[in-house]
N, C-alpha and C. Protein backbone atom coordinates (compact mmCIF):
# COMPACT_ATOMS: atom_id res chain seq x y z
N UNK A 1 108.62 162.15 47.40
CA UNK A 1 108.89 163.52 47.08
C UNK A 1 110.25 163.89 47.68
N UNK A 2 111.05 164.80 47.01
CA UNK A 2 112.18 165.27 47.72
C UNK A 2 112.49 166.51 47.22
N UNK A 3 112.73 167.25 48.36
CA UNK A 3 113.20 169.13 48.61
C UNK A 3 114.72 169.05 48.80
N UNK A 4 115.42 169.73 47.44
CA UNK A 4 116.58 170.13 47.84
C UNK A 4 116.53 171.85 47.62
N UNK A 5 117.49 171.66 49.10
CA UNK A 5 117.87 173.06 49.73
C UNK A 5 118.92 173.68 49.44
N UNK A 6 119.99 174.36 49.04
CA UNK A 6 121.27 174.84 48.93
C UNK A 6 121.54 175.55 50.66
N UNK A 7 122.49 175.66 50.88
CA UNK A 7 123.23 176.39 52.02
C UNK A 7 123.12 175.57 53.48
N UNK A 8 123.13 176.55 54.57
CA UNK A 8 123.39 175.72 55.88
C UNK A 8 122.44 175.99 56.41
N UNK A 9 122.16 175.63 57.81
CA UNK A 9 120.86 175.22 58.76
C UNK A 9 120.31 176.96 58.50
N UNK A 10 119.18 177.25 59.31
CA UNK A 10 118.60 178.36 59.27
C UNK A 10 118.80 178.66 60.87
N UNK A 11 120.10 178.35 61.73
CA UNK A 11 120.03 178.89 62.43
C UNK A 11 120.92 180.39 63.30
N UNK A 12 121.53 180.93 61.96
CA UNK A 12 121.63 182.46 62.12
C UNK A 12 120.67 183.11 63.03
N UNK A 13 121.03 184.06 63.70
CA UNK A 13 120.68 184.92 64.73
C UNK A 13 119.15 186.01 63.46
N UNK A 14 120.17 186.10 62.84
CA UNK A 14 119.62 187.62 62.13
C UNK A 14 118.38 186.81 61.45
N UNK A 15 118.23 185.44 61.16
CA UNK A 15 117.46 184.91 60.52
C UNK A 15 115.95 184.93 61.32
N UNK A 16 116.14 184.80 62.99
CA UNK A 16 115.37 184.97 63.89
C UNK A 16 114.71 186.43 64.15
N UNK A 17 115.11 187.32 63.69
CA UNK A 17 114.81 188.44 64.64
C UNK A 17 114.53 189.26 63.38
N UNK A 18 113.17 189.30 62.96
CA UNK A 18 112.60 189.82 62.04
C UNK A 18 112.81 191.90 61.37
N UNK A 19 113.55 192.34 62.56
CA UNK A 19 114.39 193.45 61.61
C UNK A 19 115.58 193.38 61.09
N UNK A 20 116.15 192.54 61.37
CA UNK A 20 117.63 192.15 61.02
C UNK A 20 117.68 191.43 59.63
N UNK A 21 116.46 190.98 59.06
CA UNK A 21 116.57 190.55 57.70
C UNK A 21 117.63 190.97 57.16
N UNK A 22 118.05 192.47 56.60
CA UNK A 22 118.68 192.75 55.73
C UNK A 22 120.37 192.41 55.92
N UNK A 23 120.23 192.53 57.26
CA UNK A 23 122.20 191.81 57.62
C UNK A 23 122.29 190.13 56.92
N UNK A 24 121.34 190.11 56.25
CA UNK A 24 121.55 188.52 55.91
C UNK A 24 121.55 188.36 53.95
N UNK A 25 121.49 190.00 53.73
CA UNK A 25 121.75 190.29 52.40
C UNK A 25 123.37 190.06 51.93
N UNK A 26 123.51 189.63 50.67
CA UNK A 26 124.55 189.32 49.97
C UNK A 26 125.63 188.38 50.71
N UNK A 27 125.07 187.52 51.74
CA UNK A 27 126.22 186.69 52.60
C UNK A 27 126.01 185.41 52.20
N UNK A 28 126.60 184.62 52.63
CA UNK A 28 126.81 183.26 51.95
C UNK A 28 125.21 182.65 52.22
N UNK A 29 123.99 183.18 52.97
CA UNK A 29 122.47 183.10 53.02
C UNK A 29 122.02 183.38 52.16
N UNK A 30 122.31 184.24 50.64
CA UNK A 30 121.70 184.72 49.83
C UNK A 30 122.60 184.86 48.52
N UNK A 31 121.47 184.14 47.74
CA UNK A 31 122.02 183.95 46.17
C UNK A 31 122.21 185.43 45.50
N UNK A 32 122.46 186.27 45.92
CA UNK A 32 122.34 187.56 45.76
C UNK A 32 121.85 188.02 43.69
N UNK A 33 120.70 187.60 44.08
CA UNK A 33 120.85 187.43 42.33
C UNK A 33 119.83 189.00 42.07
N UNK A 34 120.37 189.93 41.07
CA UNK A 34 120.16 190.94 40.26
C UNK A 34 119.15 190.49 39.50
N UNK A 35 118.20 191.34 38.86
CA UNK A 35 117.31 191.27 37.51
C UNK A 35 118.08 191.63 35.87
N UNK A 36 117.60 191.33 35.33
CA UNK A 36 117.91 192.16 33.90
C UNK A 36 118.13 193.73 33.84
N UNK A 37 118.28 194.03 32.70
CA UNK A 37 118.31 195.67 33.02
C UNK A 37 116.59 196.23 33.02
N UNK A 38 116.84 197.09 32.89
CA UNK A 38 114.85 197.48 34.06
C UNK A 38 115.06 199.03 32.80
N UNK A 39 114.53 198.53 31.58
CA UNK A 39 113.99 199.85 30.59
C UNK A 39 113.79 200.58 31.21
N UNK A 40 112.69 200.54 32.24
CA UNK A 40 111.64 201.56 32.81
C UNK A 40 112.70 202.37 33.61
N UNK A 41 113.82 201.95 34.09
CA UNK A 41 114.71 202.22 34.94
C UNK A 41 116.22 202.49 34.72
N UNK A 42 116.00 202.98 33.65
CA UNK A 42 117.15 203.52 33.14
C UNK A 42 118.35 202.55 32.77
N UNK A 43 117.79 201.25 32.49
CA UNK A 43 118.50 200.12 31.80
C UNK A 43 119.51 199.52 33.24
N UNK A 44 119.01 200.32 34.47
CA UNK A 44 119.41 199.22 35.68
C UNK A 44 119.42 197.92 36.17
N UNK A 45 119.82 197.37 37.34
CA UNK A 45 119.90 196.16 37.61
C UNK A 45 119.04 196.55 38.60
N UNK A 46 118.33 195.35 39.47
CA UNK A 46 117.63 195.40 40.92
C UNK A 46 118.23 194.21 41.33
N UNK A 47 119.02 194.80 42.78
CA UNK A 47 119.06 193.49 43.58
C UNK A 47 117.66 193.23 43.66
N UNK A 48 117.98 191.44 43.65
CA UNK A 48 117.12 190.35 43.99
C UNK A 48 117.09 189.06 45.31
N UNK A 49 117.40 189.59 46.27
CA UNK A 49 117.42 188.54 47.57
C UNK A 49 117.19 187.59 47.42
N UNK A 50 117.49 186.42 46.84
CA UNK A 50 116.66 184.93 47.35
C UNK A 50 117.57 183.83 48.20
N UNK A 51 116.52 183.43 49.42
CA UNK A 51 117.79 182.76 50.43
C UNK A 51 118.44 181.56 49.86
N UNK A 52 119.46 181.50 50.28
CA UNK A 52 120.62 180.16 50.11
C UNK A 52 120.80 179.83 51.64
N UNK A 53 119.72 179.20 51.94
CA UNK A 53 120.09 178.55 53.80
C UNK A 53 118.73 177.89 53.71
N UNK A 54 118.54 176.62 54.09
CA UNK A 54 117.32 175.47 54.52
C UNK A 54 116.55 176.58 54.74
N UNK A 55 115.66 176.66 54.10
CA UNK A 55 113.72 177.32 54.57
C UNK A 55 114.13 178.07 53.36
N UNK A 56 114.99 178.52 52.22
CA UNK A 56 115.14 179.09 51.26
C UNK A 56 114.66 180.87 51.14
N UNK A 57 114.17 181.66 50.37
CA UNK A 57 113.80 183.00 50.69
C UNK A 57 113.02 182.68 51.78
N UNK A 58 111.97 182.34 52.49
CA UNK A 58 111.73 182.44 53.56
C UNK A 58 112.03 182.57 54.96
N UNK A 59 113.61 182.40 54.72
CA UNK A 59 114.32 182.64 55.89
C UNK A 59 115.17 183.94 55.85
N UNK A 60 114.83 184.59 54.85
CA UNK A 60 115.53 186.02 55.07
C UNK A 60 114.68 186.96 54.26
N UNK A 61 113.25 186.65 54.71
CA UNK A 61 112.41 187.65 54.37
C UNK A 61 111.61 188.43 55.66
N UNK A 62 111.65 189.75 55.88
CA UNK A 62 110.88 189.74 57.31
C UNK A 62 109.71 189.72 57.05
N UNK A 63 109.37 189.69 58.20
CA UNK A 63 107.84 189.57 58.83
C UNK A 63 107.58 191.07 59.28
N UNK A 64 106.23 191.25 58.61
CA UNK A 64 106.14 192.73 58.88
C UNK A 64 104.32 192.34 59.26
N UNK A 65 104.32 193.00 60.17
CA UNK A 65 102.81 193.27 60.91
C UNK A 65 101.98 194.35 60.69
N UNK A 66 100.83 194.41 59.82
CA UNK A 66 100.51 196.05 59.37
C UNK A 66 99.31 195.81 59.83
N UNK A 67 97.86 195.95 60.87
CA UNK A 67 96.68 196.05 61.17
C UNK A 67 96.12 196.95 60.33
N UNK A 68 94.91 196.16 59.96
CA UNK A 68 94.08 197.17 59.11
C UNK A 68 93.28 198.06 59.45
N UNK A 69 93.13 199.46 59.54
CA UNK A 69 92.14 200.64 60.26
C UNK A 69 90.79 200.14 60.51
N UNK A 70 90.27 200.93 60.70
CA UNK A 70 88.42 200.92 61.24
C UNK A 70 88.26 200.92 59.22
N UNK A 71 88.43 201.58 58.89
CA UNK A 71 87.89 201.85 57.28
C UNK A 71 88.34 201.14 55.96
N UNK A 72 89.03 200.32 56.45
CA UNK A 72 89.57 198.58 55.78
C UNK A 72 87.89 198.13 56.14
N UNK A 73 88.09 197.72 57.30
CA UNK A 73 86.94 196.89 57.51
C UNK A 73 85.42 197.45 57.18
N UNK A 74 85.51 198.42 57.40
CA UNK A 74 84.07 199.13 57.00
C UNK A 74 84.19 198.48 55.16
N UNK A 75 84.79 198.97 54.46
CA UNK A 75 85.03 198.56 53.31
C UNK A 75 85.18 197.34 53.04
N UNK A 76 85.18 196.20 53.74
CA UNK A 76 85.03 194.90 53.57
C UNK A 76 83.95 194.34 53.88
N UNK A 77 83.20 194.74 54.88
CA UNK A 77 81.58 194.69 55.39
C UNK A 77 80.83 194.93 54.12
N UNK A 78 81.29 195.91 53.43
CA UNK A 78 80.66 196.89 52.61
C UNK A 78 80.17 196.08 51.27
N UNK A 79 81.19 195.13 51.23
CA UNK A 79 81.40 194.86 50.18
C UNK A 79 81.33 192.80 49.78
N UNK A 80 80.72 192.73 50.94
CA UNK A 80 80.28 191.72 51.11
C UNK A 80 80.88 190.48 52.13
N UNK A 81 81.69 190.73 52.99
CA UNK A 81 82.32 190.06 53.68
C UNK A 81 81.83 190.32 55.30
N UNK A 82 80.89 190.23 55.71
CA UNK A 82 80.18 190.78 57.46
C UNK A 82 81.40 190.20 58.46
N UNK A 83 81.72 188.73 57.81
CA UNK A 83 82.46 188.69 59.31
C UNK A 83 84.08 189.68 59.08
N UNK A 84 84.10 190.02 58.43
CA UNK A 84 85.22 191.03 58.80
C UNK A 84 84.89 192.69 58.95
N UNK A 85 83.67 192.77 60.28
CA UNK A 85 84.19 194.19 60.30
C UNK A 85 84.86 194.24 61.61
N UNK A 86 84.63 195.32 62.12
CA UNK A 86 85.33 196.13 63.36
C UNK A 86 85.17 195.26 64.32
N UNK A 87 83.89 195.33 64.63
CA UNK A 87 83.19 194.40 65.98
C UNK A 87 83.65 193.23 66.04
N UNK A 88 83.53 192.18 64.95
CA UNK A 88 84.11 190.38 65.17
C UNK A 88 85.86 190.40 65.28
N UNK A 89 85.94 191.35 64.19
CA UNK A 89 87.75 191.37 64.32
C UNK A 89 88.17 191.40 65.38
N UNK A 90 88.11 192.57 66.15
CA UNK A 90 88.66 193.41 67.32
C UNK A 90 88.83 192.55 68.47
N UNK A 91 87.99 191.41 68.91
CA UNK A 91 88.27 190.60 69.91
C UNK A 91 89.46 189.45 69.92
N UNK A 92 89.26 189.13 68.49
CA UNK A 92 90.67 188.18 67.91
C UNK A 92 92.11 188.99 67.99
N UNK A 93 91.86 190.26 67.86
CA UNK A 93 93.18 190.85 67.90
C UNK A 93 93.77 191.13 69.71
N UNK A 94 92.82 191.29 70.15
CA UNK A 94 93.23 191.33 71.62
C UNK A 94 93.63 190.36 71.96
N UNK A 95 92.87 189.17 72.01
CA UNK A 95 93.24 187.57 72.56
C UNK A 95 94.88 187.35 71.97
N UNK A 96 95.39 188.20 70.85
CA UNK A 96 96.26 187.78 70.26
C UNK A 96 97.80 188.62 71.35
N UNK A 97 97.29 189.45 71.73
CA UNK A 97 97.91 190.43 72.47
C UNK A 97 98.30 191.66 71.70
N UNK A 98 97.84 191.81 70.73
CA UNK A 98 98.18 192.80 69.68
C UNK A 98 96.67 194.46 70.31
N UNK A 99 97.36 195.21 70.08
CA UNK A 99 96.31 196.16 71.31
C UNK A 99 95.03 196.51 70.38
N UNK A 100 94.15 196.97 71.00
CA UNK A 100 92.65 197.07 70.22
C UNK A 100 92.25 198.19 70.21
């Protein structure tokens, strides 16, 4: 099997530090590629981010952390999933250091 990569190592600063994603928009890290025009959108373009650096979009996408409420999980209990409510979750998230 073989993975080819376009661009250079992934070891940019901004590539590390998961708010800084966007300083890594339109630079020689990113194929800076646009969509078609967007009907729905008044016949616009949308930037399109995809990385140009080893680990490819994955290296200039952040990482975003969103915990799900008490009423996610009630609604997942609910609905047929037990080990995800409040009670089993909540201890995994502490051990993780993430607060409870």
């Amino acid at each position: 099997m073989l993975l080819l990569e376009a661009g250079p190592e992934d070891r940019k600063l901004e590539i590390n530090i998961p708010a800084a994603f966007s300083k890594l928009f339109k630079t020689g890290f990113d194929w800076a590629y646009e969509t078609g025009q967007q009907r729905q959108l008044e016949n616009r373009r949308l930037y399109w981010p995809r990385g140009k650096v080893l680990g490819g979009s994955s290296s200039i996408n952040a990482m975003i952390y969103s915990r799900p409420g008490l009423a996610d999980h009630t609604l997942w209990e609910s609905s047929g999933s037990p080990c995800w409510n409040w009670r089993t979750t909540r201890p995994a998230l502490q051990l993780s250091g993430l607060p409870g």
